[in-house]
PDB file of N, CA and C in Angstrom:
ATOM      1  N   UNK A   1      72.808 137.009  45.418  1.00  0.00           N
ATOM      2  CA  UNK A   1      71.809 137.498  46.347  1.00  0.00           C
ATOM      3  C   UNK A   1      71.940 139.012  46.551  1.00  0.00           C
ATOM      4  N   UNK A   2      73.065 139.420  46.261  1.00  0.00           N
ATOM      5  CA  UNK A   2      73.286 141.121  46.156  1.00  0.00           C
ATOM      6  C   UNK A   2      72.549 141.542  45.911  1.00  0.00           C
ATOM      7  N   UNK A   3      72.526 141.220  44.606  1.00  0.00           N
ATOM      8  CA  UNK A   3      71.503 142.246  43.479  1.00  0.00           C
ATOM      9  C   UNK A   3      69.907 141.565  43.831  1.00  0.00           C
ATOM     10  N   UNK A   4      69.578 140.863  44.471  1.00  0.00           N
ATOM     11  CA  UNK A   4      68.298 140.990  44.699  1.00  0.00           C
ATOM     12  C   UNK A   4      67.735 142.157  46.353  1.00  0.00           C
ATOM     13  N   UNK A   5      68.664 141.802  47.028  1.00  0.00           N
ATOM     14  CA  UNK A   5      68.941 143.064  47.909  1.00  0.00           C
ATOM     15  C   UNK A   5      68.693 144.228  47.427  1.00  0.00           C
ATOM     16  N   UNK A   6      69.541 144.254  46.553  1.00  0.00           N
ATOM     17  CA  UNK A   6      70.057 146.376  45.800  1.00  0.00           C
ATOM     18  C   UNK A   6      68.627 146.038  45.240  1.00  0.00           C
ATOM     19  N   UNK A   7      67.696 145.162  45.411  1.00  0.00           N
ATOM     20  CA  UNK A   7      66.371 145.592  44.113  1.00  0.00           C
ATOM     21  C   UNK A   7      65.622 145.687  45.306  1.00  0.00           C
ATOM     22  N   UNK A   8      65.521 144.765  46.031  1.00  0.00           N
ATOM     23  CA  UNK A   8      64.281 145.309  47.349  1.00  0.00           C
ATOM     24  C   UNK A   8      64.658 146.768  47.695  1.00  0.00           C
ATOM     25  N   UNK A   9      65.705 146.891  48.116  1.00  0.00           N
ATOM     26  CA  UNK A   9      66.018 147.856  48.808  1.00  0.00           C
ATOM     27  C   UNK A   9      65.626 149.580  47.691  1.00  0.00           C
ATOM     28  N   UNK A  10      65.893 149.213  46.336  1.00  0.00           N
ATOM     29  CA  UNK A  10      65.417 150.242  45.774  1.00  0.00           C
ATOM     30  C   UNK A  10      63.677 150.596  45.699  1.00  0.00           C
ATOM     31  N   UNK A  11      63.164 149.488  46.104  1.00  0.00           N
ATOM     32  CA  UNK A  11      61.127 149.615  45.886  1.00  0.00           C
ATOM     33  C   UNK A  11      61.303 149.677  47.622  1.00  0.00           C
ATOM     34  N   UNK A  12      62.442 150.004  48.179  1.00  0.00           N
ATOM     35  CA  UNK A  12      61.897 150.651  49.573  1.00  0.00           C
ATOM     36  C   UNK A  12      61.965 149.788  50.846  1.00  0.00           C
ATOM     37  N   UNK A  13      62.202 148.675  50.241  1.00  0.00           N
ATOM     38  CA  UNK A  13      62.248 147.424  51.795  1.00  0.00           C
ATOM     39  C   UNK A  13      64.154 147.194  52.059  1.00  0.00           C
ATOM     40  N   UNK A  14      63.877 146.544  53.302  1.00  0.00           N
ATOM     41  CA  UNK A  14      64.944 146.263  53.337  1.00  0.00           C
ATOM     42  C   UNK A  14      65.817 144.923  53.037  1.00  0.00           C
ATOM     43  N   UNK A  15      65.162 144.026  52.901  1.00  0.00           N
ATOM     44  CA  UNK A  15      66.089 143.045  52.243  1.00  0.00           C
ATOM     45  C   UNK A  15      64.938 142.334  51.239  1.00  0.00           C
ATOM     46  N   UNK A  16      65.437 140.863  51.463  1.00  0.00           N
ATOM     47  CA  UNK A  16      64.950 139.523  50.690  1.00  0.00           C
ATOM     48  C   UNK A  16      65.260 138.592  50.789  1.00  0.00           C
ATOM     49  N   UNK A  17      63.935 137.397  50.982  1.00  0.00           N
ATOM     50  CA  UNK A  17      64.441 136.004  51.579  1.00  0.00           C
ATOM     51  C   UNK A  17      64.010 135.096  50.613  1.00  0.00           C
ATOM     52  N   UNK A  18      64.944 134.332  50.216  1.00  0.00           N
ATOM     53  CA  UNK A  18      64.355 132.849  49.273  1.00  0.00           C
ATOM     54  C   UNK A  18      63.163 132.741  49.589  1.00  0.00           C
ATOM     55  N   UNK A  19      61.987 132.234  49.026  1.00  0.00           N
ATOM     56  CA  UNK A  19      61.087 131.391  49.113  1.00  0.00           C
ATOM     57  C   UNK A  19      60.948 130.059  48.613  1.00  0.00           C
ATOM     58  N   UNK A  20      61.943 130.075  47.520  1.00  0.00           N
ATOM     59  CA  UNK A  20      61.666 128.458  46.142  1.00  0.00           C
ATOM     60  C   UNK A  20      61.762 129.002  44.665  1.00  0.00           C
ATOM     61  N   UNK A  21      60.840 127.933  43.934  1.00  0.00           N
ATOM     62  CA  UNK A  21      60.495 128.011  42.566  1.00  0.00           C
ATOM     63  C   UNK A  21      59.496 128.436  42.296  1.00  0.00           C
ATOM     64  N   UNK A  22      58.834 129.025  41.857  1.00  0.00           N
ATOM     65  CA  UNK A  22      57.461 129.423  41.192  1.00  0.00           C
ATOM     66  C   UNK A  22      57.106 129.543  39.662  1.00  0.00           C
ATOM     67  N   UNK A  23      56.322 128.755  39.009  1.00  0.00           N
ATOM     68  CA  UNK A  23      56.384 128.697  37.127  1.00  0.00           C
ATOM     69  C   UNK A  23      58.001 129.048  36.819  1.00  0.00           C
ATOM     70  N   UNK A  24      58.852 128.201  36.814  1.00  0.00           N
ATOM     71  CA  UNK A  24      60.368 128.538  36.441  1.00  0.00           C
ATOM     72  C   UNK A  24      60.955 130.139  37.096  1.00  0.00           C
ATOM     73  N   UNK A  25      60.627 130.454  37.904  1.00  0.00           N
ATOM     74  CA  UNK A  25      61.285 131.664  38.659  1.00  0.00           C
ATOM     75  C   UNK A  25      61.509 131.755  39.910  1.00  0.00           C
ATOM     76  N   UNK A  26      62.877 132.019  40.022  1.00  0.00           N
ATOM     77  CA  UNK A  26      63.741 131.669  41.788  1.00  0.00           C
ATOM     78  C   UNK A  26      62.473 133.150  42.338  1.00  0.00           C
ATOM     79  N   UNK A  27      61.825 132.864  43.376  1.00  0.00           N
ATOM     80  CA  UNK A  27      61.073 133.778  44.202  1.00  0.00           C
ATOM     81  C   UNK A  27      61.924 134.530  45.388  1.00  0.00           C
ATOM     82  N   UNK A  28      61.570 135.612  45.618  1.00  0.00           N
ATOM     83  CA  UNK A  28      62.035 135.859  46.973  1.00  0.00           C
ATOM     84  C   UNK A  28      61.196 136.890  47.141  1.00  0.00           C
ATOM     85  N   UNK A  29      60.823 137.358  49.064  1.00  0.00           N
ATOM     86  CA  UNK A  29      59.532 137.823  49.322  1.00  0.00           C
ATOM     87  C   UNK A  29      60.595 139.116  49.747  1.00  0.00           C
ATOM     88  N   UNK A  30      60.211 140.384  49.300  1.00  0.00           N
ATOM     89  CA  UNK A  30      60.707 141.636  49.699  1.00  0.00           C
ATOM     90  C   UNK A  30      60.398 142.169  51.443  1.00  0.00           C
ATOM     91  N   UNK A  31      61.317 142.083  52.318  1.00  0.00           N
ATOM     92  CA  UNK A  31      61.231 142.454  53.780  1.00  0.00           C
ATOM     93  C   UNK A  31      61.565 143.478  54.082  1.00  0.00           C
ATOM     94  N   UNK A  32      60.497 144.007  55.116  1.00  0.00           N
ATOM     95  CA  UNK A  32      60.783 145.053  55.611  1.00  0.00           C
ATOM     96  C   UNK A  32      60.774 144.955  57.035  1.00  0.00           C
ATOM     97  N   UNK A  33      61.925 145.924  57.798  1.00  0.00           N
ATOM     98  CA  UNK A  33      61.974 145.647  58.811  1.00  0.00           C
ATOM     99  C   UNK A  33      61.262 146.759  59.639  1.00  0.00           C
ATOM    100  N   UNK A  34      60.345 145.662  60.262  1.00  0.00           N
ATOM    101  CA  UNK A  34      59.135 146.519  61.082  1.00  0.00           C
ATOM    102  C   UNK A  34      59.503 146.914  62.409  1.00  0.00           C
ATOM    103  N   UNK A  35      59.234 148.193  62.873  1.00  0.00           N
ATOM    104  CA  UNK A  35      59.228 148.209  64.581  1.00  0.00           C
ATOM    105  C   UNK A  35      58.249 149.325  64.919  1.00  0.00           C
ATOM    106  N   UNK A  36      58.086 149.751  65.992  1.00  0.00           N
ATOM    107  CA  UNK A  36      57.010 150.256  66.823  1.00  0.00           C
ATOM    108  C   UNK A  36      57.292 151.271  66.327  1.00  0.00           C
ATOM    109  N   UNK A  37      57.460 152.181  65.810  1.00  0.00           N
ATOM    110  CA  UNK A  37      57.684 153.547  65.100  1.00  0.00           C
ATOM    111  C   UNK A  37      57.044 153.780  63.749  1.00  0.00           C
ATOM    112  N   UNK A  38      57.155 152.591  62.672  1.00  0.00           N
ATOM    113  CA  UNK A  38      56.749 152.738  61.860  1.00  0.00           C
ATOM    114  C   UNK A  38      55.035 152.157  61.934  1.00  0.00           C
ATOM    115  N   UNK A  39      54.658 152.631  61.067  1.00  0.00           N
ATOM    116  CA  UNK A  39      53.308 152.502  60.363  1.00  0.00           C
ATOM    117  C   UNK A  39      53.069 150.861  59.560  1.00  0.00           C
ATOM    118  N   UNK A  40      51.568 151.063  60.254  1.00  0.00           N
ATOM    119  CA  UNK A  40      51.366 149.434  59.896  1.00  0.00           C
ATOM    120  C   UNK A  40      51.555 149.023  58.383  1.00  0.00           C
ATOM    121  N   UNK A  41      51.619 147.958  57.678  1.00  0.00           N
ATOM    122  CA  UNK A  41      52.090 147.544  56.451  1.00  0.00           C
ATOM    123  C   UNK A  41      50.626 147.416  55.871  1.00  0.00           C
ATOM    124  N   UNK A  42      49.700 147.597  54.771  1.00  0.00           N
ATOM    125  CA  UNK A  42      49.013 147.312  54.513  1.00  0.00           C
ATOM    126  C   UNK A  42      48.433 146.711  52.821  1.00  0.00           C
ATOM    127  N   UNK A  43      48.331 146.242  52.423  1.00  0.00           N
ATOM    128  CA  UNK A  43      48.275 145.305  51.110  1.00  0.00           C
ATOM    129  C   UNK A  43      49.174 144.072  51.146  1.00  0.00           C
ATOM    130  N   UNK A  44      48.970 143.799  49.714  1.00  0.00           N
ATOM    131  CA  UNK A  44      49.565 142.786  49.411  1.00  0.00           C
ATOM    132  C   UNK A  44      50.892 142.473  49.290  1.00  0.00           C
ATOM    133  N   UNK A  45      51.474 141.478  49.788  1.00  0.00           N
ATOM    134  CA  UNK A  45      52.845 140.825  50.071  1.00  0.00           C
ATOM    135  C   UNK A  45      53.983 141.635  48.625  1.00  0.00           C
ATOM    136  N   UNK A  46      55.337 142.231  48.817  1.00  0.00           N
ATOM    137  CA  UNK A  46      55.808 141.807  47.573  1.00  0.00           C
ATOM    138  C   UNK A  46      56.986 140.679  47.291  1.00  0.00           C
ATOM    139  N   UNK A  47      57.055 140.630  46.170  1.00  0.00           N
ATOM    140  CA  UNK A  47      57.671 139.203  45.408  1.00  0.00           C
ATOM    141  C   UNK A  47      58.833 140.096  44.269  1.00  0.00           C
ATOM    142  N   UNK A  48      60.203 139.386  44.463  1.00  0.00           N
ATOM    143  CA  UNK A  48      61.188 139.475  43.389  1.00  0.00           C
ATOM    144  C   UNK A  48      61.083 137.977  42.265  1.00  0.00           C
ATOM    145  N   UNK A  49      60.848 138.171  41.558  1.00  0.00           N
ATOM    146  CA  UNK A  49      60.904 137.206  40.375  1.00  0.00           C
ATOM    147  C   UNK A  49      62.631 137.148  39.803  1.00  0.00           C
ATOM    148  N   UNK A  50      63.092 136.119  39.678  1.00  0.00           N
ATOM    149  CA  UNK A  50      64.817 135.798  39.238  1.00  0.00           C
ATOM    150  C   UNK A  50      64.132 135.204  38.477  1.00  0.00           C
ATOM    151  N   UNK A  51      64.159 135.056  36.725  1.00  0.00           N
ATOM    152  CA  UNK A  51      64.821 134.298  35.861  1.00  0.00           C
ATOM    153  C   UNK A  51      65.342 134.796  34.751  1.00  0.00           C
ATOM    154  N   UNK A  52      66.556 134.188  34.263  1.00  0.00           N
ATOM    155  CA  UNK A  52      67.723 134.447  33.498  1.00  0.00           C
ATOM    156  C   UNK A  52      68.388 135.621  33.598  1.00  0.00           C
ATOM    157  N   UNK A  53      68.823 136.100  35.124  1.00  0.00           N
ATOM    158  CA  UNK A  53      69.176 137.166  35.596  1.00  0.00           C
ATOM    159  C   UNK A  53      68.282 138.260  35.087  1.00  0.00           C
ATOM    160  N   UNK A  54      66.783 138.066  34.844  1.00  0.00           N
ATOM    161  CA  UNK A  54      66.032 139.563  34.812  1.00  0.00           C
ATOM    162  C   UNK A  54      65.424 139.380  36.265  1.00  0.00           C
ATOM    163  N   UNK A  55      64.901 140.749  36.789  1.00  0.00           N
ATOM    164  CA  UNK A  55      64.399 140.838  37.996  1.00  0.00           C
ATOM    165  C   UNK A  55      62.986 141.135  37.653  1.00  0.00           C
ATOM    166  N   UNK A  56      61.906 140.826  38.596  1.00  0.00           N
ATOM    167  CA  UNK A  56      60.871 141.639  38.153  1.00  0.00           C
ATOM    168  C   UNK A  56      60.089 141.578  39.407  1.00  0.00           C
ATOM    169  N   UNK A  57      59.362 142.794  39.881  1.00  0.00           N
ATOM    170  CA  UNK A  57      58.652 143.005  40.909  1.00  0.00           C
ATOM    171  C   UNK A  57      57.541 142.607  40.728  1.00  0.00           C
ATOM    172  N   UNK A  58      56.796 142.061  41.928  1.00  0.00           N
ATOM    173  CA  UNK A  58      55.834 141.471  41.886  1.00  0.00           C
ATOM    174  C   UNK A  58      54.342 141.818  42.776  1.00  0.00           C
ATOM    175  N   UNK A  59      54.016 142.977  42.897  1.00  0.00           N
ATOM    176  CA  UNK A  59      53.210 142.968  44.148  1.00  0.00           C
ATOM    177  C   UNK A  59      51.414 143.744  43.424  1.00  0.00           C
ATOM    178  N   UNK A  60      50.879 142.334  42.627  1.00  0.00           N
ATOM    179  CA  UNK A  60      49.574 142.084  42.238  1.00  0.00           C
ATOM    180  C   UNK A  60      49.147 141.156  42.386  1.00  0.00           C
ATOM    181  N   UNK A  61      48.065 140.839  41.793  1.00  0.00           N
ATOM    182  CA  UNK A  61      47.201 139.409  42.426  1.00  0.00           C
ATOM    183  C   UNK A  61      48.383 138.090  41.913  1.00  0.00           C
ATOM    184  N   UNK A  62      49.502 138.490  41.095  1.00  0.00           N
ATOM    185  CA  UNK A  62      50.101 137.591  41.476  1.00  0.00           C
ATOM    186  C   UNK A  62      50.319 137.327  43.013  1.00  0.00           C
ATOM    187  N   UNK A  63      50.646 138.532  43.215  1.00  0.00           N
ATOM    188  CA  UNK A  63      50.940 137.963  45.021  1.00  0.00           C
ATOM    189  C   UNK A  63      50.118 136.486  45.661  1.00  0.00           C
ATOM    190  N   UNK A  64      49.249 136.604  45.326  1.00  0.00           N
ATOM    191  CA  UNK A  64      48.117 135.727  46.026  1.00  0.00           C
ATOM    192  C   UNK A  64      48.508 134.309  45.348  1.00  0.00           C
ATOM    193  N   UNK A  65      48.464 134.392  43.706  1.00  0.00           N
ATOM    194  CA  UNK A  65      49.139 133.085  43.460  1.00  0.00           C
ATOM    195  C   UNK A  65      50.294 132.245  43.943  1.00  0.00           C
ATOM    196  N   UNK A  66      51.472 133.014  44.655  1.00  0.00           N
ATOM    197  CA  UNK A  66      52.650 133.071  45.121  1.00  0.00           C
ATOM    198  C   UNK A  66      52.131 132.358  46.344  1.00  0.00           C
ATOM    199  N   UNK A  67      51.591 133.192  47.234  1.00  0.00           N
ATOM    200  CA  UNK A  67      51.111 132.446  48.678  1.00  0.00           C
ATOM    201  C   UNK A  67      50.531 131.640  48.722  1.00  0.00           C
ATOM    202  N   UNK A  68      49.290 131.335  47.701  1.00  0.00           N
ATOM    203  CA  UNK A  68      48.746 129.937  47.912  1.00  0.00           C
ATOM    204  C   UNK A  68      49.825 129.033  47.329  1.00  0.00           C
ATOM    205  N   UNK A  69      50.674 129.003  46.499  1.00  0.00           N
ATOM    206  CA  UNK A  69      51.682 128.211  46.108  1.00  0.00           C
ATOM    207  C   UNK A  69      52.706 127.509  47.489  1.00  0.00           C
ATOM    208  N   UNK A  70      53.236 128.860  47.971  1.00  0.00           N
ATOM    209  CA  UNK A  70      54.042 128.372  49.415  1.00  0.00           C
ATOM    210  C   UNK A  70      53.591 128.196  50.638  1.00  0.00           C
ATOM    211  N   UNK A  71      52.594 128.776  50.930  1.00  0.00           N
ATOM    212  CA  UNK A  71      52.016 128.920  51.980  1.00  0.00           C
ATOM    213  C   UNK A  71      50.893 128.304  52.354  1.00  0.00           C
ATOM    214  N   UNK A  72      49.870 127.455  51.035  1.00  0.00           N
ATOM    215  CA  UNK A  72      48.502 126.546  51.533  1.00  0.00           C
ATOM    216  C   UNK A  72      48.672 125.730  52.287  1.00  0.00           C
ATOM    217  N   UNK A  73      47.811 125.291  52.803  1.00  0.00           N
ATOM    218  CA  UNK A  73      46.891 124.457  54.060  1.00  0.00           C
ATOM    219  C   UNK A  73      48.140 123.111  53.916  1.00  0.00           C
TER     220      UNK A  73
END
């Protein structure tokens, strides 16, 4: 889980939380920690992709596939 940390944290957020599986890839959603100082967040969600120890950032209309995956009705 380190190294998915050291990868959010390099595209600027501060951590990363499991989400699951997605098409064979461990997910996790890149967090940032918000407070009254900073500036509102605006676009789309991002996503760390894990498989076979490659990383890969995720923040395009994949995003949207991702959320309707974990997140539908």
């Amino acid at each position: 889980m380190k190294k998915i940390i050291e990868y959010a944290k390099e595209h600027g957020y501060e951590t990363a939380e499991y989400q699951g599986v997605f098409k064979d890839s461990n997910v996790y959603i890149a967090v940032y920690n918000y407070d009254e100082t900073n500036e509102n967040l605006v676009g789309l969600p991002a996503f760390i992709f894990e498989k076979n120890d490659k990383l890969e950032w995720v923040q395009d209309g994949r995003s949207l596939e991702v959320l309707n995956h974990f997140y539908e009705d």
